[in-house]
PDB file of N, CA and C in Angstrom:
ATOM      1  N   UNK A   1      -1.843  -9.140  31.348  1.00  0.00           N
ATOM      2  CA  UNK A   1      -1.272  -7.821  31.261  1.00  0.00           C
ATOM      3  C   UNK A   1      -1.905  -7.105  30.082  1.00  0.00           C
ATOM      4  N   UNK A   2      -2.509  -5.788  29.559  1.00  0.00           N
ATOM      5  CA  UNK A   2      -2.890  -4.983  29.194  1.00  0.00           C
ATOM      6  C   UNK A   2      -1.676  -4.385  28.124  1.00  0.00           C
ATOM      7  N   UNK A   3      -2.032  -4.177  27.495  1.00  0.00           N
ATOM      8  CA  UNK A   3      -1.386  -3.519  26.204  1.00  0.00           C
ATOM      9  C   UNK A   3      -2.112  -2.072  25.709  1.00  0.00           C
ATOM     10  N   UNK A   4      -1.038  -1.058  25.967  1.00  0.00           N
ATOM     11  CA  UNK A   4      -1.647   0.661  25.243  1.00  0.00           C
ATOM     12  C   UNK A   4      -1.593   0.346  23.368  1.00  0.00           C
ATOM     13  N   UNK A   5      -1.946   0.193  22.953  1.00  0.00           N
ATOM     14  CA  UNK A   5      -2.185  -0.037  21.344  1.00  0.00           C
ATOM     15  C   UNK A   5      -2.759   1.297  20.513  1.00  0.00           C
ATOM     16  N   UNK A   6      -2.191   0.965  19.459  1.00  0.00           N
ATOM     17  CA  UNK A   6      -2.244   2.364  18.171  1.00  0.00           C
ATOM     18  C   UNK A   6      -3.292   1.336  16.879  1.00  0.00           C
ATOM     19  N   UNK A   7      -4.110   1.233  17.055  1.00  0.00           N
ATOM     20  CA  UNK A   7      -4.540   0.427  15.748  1.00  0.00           C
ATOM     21  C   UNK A   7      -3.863  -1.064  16.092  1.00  0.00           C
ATOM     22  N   UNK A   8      -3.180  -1.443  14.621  1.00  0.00           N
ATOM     23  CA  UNK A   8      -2.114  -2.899  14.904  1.00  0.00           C
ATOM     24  C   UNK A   8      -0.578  -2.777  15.602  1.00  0.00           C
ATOM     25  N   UNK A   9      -0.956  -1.423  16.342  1.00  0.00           N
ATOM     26  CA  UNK A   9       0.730  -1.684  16.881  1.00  0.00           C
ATOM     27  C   UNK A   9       0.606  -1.513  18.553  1.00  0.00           C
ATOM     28  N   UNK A  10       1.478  -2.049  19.067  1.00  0.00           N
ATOM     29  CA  UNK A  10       1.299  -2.241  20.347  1.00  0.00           C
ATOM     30  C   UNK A  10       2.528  -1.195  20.622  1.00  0.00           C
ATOM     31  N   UNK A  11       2.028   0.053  21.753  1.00  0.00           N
ATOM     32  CA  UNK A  11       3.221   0.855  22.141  1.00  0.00           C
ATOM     33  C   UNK A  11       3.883   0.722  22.838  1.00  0.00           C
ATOM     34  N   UNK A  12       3.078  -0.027  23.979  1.00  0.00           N
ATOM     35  CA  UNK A  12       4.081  -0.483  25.490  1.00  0.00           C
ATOM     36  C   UNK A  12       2.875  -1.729  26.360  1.00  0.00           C
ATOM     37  N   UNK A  13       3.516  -2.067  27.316  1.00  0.00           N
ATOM     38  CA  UNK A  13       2.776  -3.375  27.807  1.00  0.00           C
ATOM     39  C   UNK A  13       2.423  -2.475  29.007  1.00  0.00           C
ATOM     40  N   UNK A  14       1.130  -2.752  29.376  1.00  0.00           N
ATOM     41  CA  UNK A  14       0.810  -1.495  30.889  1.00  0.00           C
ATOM     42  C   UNK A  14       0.581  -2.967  32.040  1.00  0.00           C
ATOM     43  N   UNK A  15       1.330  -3.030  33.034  1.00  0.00           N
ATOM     44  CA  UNK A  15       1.285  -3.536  34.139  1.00  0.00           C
ATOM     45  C   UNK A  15       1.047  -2.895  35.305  1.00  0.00           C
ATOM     46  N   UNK A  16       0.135  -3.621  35.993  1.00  0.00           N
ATOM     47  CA  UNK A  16      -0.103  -2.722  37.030  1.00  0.00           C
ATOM     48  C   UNK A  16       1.159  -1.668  38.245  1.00  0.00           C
ATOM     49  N   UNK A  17       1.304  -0.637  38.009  1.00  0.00           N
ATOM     50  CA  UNK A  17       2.244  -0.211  38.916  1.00  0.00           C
ATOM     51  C   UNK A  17       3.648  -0.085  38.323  1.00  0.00           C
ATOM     52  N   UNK A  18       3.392  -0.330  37.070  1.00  0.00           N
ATOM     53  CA  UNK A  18       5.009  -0.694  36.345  1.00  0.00           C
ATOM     54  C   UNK A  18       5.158   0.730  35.957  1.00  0.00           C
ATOM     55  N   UNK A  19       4.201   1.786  35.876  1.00  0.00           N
ATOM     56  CA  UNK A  19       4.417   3.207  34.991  1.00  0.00           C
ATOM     57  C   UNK A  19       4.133   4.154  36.149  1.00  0.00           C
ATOM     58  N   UNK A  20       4.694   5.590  35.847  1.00  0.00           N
ATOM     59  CA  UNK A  20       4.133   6.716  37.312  1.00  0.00           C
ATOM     60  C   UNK A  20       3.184   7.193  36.428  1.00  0.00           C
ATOM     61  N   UNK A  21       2.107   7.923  36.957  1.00  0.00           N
ATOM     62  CA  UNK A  21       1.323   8.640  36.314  1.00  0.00           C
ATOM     63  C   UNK A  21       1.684   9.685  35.188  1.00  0.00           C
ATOM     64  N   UNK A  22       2.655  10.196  35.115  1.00  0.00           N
ATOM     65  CA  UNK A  22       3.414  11.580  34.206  1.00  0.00           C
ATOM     66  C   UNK A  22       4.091  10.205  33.298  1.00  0.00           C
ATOM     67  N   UNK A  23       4.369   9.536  33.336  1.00  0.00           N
ATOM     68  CA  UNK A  23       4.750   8.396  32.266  1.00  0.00           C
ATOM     69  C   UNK A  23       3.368   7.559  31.359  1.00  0.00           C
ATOM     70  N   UNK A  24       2.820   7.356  32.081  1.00  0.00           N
ATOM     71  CA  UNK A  24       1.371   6.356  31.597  1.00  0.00           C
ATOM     72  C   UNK A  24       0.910   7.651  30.718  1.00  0.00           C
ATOM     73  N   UNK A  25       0.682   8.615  31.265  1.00  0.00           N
ATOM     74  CA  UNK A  25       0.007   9.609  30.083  1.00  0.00           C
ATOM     75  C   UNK A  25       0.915  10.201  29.060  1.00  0.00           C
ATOM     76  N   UNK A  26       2.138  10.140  29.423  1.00  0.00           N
ATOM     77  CA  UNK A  26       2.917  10.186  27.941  1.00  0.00           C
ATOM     78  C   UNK A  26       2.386   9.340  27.089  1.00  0.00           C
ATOM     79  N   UNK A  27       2.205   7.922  27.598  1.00  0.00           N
ATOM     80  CA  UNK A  27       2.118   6.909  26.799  1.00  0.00           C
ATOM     81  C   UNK A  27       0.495   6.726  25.889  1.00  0.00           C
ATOM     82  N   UNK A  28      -0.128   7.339  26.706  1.00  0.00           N
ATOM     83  CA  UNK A  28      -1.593   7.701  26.416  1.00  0.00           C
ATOM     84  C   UNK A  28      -1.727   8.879  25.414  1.00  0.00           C
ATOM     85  N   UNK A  29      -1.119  10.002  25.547  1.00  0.00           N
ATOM     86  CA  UNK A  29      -1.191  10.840  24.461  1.00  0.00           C
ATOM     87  C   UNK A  29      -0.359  10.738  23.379  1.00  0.00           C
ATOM     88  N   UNK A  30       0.697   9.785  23.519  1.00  0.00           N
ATOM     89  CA  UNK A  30       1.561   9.051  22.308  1.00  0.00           C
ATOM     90  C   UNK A  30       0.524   8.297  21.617  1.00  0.00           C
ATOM     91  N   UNK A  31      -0.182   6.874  21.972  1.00  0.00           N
ATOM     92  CA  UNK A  31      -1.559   6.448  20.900  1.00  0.00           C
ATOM     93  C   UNK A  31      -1.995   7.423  20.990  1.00  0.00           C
ATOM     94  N   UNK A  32      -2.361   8.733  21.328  1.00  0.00           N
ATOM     95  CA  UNK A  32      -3.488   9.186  20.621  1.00  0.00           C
ATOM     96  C   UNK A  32      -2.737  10.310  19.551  1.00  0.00           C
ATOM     97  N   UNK A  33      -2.034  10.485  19.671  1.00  0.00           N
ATOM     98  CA  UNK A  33      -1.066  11.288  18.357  1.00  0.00           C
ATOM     99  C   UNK A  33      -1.057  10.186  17.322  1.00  0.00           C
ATOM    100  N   UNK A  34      -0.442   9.099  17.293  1.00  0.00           N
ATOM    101  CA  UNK A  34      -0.792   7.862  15.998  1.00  0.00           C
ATOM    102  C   UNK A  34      -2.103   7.315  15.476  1.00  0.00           C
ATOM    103  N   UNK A  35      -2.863   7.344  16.254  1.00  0.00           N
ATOM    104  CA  UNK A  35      -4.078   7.328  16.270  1.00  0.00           C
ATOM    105  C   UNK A  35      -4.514   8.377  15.039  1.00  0.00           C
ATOM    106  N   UNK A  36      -4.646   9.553  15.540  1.00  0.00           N
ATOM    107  CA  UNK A  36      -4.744  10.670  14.838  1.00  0.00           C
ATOM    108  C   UNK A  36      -4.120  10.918  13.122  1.00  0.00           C
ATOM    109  N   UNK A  37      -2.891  10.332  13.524  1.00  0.00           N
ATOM    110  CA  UNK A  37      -1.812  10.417  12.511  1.00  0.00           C
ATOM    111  C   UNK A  37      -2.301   9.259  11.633  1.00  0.00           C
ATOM    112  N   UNK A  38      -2.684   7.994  12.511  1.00  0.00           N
ATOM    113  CA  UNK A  38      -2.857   6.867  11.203  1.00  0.00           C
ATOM    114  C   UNK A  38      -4.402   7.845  10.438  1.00  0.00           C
ATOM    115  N   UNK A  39      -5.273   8.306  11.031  1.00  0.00           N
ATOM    116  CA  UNK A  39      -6.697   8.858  10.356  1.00  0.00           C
ATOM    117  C   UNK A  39      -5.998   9.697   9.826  1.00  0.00           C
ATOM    118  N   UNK A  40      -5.450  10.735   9.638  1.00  0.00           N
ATOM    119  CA  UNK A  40      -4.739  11.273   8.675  1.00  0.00           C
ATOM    120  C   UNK A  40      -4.283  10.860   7.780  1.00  0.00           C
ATOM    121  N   UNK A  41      -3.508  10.151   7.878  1.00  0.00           N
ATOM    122  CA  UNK A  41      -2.890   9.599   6.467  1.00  0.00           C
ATOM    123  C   UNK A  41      -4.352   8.759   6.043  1.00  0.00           C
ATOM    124  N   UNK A  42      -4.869   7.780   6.280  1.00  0.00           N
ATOM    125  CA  UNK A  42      -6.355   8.004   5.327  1.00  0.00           C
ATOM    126  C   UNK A  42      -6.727   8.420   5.019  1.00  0.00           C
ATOM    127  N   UNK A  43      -6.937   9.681   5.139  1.00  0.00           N
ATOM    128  CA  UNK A  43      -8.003  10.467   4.308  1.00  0.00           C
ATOM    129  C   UNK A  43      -7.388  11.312   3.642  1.00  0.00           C
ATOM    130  N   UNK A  44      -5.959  11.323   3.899  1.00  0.00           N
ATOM    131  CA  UNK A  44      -4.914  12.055   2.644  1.00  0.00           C
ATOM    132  C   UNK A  44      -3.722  11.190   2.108  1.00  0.00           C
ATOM    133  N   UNK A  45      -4.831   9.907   1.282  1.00  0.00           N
ATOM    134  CA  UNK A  45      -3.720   9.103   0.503  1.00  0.00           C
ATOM    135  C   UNK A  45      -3.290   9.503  -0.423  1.00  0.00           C
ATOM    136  N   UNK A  46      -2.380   9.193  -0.944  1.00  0.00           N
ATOM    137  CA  UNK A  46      -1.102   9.554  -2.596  1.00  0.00           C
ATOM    138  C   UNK A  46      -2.538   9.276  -3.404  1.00  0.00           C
ATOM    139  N   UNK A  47      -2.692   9.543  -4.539  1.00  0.00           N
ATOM    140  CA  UNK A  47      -3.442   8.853  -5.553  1.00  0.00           C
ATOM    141  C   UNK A  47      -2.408   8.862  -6.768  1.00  0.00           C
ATOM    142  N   UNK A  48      -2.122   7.878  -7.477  1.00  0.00           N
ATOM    143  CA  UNK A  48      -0.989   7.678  -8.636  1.00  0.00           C
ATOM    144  C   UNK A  48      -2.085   7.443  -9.970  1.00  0.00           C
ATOM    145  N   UNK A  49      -1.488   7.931 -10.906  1.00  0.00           N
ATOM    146  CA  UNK A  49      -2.045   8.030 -12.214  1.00  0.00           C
ATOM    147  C   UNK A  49      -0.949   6.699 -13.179  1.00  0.00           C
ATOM    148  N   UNK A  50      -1.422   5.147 -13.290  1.00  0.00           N
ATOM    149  CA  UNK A  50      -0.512   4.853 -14.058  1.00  0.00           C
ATOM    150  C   UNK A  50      -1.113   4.285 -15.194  1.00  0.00           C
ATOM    151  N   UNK A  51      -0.476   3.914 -16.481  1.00  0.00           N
ATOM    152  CA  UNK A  51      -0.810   3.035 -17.439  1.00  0.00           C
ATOM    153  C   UNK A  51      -0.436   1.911 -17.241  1.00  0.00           C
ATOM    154  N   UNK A  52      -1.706   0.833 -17.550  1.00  0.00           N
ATOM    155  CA  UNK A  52      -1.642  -0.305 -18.145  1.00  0.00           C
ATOM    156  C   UNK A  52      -2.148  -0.515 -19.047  1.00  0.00           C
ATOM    157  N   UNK A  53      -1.529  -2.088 -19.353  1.00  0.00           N
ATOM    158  CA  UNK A  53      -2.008  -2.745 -20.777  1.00  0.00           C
ATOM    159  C   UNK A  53      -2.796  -4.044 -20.279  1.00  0.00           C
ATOM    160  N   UNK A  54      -3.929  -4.039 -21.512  1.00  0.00           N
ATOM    161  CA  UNK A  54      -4.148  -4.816 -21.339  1.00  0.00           C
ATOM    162  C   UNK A  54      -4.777  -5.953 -22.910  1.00  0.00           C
ATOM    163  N   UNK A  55      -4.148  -7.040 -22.869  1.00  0.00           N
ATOM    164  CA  UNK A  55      -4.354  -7.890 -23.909  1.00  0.00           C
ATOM    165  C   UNK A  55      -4.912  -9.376 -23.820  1.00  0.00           C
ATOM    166  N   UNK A  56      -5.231  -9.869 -24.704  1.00  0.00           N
ATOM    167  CA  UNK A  56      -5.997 -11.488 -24.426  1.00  0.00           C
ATOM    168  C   UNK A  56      -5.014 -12.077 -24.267  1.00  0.00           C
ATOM    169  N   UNK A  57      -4.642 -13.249 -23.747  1.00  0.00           N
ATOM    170  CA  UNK A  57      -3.820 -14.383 -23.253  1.00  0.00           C
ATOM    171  C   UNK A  57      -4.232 -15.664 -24.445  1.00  0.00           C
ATOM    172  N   UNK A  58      -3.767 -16.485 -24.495  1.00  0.00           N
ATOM    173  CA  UNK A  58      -4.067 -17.442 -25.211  1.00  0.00           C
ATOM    174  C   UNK A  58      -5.155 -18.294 -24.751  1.00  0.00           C
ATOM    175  N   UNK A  59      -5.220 -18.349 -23.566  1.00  0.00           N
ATOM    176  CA  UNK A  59      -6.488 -18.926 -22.634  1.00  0.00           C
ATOM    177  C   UNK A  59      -7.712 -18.451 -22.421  1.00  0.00           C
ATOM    178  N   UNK A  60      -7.463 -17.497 -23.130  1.00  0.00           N
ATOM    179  CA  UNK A  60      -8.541 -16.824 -23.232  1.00  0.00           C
ATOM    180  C   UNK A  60      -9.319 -15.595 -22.289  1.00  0.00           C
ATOM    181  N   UNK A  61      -8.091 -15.546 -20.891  1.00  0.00           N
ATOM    182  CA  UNK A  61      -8.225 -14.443 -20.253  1.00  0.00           C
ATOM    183  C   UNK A  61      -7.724 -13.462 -20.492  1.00  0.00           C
ATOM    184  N   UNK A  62      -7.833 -12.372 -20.383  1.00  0.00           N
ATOM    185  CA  UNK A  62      -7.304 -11.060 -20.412  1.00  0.00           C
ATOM    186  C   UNK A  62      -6.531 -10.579 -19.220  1.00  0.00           C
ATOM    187  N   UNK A  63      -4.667 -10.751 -19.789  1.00  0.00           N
ATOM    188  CA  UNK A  63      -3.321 -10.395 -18.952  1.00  0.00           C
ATOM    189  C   UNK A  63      -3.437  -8.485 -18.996  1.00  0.00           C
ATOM    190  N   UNK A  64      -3.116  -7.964 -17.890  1.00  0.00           N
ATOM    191  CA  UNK A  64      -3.324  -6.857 -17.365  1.00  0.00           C
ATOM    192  C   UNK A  64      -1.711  -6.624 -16.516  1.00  0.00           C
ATOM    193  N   UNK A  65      -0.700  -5.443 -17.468  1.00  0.00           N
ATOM    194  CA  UNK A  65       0.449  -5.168 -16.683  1.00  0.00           C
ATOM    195  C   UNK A  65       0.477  -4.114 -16.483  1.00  0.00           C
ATOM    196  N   UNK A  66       1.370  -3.138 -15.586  1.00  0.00           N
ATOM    197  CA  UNK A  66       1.408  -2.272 -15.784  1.00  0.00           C
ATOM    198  C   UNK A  66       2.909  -2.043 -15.426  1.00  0.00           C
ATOM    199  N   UNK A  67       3.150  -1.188 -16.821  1.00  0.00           N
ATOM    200  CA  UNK A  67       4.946  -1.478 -17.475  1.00  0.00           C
ATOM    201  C   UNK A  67       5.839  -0.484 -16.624  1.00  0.00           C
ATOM    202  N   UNK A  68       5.035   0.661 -15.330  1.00  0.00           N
ATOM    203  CA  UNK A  68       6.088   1.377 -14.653  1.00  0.00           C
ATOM    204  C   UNK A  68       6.275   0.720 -13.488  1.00  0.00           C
ATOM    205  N   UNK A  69       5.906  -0.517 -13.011  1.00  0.00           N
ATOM    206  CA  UNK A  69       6.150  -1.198 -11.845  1.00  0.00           C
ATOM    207  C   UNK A  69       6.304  -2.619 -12.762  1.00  0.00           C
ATOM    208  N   UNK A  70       8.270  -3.179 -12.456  1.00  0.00           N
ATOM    209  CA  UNK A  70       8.560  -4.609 -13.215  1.00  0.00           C
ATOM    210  C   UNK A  70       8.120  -5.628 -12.370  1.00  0.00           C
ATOM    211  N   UNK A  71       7.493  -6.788 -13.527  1.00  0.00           N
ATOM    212  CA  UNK A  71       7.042  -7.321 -12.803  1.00  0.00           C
ATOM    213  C   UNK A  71       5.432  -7.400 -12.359  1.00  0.00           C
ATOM    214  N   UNK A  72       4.753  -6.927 -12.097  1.00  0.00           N
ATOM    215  CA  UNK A  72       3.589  -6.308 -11.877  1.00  0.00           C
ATOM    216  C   UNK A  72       2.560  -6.866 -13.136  1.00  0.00           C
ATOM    217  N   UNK A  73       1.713  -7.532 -13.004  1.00  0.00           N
ATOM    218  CA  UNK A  73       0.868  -8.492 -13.868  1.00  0.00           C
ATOM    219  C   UNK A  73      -0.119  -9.222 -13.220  1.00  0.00           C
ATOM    220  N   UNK A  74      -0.899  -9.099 -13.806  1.00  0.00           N
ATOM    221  CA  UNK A  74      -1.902 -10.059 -13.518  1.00  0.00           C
ATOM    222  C   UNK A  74      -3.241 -10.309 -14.601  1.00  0.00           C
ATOM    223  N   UNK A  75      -4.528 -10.676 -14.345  1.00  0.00           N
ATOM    224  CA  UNK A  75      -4.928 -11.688 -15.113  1.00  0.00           C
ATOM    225  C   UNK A  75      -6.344 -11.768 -14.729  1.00  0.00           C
ATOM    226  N   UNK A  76      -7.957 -11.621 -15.643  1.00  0.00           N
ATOM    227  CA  UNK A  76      -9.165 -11.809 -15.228  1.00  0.00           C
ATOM    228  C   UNK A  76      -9.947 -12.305 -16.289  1.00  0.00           C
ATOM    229  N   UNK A  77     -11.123 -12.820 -16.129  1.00  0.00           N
ATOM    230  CA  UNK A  77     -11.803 -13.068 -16.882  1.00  0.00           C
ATOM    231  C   UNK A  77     -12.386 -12.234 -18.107  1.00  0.00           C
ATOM    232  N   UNK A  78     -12.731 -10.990 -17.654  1.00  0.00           N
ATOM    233  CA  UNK A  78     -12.789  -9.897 -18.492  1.00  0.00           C
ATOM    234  C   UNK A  78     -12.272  -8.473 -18.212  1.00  0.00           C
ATOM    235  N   UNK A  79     -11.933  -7.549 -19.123  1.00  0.00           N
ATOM    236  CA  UNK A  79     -11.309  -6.705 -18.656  1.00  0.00           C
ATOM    237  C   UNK A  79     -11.909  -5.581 -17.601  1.00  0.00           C
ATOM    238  N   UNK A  80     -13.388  -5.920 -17.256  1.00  0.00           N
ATOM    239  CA  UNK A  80     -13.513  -5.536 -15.772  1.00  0.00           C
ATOM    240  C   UNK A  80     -12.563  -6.096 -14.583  1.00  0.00           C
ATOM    241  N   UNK A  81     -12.643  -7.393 -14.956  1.00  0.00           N
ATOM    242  CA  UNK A  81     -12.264  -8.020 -13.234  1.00  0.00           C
ATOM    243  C   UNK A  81     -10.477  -8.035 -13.888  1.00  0.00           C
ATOM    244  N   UNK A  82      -9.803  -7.913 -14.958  1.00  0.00           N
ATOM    245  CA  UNK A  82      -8.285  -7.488 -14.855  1.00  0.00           C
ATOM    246  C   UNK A  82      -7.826  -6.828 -14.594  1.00  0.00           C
ATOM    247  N   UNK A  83      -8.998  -5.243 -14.854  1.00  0.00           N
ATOM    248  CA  UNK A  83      -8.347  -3.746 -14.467  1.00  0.00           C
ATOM    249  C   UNK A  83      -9.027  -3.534 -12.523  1.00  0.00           C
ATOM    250  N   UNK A  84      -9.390  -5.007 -12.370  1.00  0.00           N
ATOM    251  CA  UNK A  84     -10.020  -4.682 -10.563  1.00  0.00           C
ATOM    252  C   UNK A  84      -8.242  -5.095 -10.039  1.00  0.00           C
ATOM    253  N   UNK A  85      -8.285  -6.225 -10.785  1.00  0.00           N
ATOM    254  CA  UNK A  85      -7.277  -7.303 -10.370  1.00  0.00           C
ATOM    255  C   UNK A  85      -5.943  -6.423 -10.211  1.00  0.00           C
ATOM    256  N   UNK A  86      -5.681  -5.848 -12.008  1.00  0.00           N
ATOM    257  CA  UNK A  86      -4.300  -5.139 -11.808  1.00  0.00           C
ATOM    258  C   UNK A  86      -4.226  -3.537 -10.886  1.00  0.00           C
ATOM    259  N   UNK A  87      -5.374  -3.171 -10.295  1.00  0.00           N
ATOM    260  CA  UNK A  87      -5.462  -1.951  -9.186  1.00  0.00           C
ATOM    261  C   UNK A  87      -4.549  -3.095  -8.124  1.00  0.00           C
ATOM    262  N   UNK A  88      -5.132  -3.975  -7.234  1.00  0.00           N
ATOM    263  CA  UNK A  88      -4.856  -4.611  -6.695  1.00  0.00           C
ATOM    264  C   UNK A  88      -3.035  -5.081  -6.107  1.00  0.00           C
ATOM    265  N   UNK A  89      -3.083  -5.845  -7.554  1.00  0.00           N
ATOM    266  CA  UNK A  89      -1.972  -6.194  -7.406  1.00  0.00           C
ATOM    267  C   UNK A  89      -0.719  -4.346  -7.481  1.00  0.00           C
ATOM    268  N   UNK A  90      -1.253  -3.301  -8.144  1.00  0.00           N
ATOM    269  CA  UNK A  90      -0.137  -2.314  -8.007  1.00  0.00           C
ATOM    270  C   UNK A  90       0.090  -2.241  -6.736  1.00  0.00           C
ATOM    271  N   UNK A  91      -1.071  -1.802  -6.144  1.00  0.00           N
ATOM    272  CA  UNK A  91      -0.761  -1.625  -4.330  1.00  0.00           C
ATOM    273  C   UNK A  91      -0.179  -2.555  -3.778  1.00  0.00           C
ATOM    274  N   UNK A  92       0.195  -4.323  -3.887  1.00  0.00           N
ATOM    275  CA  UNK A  92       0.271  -5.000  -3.686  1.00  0.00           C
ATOM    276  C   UNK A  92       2.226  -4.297  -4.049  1.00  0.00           C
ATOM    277  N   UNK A  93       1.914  -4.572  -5.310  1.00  0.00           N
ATOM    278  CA  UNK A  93       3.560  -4.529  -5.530  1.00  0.00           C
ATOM    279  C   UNK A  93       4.249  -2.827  -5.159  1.00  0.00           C
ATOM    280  N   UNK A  94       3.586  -2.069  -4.984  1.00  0.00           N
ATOM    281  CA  UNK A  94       3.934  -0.827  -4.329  1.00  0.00           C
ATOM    282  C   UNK A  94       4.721  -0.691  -2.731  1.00  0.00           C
ATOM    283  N   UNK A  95       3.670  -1.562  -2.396  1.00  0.00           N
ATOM    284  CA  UNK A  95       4.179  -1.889  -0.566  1.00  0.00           C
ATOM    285  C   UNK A  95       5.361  -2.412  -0.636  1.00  0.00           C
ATOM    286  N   UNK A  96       5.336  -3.646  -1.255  1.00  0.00           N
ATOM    287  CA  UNK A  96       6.644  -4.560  -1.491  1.00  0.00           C
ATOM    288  C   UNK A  96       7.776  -3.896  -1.775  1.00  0.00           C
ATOM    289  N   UNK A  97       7.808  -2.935  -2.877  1.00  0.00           N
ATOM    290  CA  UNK A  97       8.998  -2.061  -3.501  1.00  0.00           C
ATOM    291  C   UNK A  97       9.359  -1.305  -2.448  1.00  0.00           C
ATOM    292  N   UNK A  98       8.317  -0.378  -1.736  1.00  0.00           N
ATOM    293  CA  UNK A  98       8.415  -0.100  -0.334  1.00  0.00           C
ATOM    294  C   UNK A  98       9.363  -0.221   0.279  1.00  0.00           C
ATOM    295  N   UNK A  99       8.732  -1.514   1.416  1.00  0.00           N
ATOM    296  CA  UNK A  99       9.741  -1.959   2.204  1.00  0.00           C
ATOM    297  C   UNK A  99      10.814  -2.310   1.655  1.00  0.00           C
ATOM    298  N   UNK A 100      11.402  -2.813   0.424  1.00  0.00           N
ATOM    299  CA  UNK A 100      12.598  -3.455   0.204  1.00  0.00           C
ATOM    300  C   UNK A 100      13.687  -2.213  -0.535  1.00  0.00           C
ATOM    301  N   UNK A 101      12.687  -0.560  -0.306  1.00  0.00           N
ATOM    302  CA  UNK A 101      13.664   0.354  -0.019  1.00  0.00           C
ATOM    303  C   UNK A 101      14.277   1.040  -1.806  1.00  0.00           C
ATOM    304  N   UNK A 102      13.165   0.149  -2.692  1.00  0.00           N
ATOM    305  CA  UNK A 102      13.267   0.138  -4.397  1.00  0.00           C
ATOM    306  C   UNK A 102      12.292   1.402  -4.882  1.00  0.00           C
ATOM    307  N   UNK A 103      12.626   1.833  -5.844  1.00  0.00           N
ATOM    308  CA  UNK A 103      11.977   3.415  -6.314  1.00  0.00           C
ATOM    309  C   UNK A 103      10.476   2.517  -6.459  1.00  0.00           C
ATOM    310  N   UNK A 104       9.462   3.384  -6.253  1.00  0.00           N
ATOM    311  CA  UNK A 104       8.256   2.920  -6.278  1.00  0.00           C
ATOM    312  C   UNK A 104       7.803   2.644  -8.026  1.00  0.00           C
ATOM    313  N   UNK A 105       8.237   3.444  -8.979  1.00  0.00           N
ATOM    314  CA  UNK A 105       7.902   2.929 -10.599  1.00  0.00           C
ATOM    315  C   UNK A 105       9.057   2.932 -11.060  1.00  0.00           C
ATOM    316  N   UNK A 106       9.320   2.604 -12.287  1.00  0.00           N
ATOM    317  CA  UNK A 106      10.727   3.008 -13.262  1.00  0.00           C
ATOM    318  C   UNK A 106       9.855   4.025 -14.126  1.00  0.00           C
ATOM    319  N   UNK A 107      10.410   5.157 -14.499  1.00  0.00           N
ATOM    320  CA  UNK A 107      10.284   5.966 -16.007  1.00  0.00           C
ATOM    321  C   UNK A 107      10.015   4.804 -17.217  1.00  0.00           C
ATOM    322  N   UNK A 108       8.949   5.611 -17.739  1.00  0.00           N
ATOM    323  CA  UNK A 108       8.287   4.813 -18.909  1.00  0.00           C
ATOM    324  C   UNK A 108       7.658   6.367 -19.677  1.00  0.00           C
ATOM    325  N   UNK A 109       8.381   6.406 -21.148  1.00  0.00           N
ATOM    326  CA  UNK A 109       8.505   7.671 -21.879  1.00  0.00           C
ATOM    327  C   UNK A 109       7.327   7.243 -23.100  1.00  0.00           C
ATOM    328  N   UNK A 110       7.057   7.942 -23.635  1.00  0.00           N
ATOM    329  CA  UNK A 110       6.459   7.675 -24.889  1.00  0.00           C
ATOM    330  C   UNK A 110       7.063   8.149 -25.864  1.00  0.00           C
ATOM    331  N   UNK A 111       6.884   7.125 -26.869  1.00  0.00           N
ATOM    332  CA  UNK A 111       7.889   7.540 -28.014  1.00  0.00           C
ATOM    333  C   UNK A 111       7.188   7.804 -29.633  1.00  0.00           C
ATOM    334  N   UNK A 112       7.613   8.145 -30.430  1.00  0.00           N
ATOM    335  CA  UNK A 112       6.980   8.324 -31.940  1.00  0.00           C
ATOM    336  C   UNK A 112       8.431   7.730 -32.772  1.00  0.00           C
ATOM    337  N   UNK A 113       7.363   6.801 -33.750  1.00  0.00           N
ATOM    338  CA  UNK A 113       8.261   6.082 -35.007  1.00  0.00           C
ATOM    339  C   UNK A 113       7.308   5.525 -36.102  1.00  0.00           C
ATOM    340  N   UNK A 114       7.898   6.303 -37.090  1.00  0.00           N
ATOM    341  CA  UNK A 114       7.060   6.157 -38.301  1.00  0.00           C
ATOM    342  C   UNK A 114       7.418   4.439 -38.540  1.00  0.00           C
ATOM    343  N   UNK A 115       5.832   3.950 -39.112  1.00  0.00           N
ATOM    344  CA  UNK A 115       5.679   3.042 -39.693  1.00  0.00           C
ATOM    345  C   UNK A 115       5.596   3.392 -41.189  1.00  0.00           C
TER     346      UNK A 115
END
């Protein structure tokens, strides 16, 4: 059996004779509206501006967080491959916060205090 598909999503199962023609092409111009819609949203992604830190570890790698997503850390040999690593892991932990329906950063203010 044949499957009408959007990219990774499957819209409906097409069997022979199972759809009338004024139905099958609903279903046909439905993938091609998501279709459309998923290339859209590519080429008009969010771009986020965040800070991280980044410091030596005792091991001698360089730990890479970034303090508006908790949690969110990671770790490279040098601070090329930490600031590849911690891009990575934000999107990583972005999706996650995502789905589980959690604000995508917390507020992180900057502050002044005399030393």
């Amino acid at each position: 059996m044949d499957t009408l598909s959007c990219g990774n999503s499957r819209i409906a199962p097409l069997a022979p004779n199972c759809y009338n023609r004024t139905e099958m092409s609903a279903l046909k111009d439905r993938a091609k509206q998501l279709k459309k819609g998923a290339t859209m949203a590519k080429k008009h992604k969010e771009v986020l501006k965040l800070l991280v830190t980044l410091e030596p570890g005792e091991d001698g790698y360089i730990i890479a967080e970034c303090p508006a997503i908790p949690g969110c850390a990671t770790q490279g040999k040098s601070e090329e491959e930490a600031l590849a690593n911690i891009k990575e892991a934000i999107v990583g932990c972005l999706k996650v916060r995502q789905e589980m329906g959690l604000p995508l950063t917390v507020e992180t203010r900057e502050v002044e205090v005399a030393l």
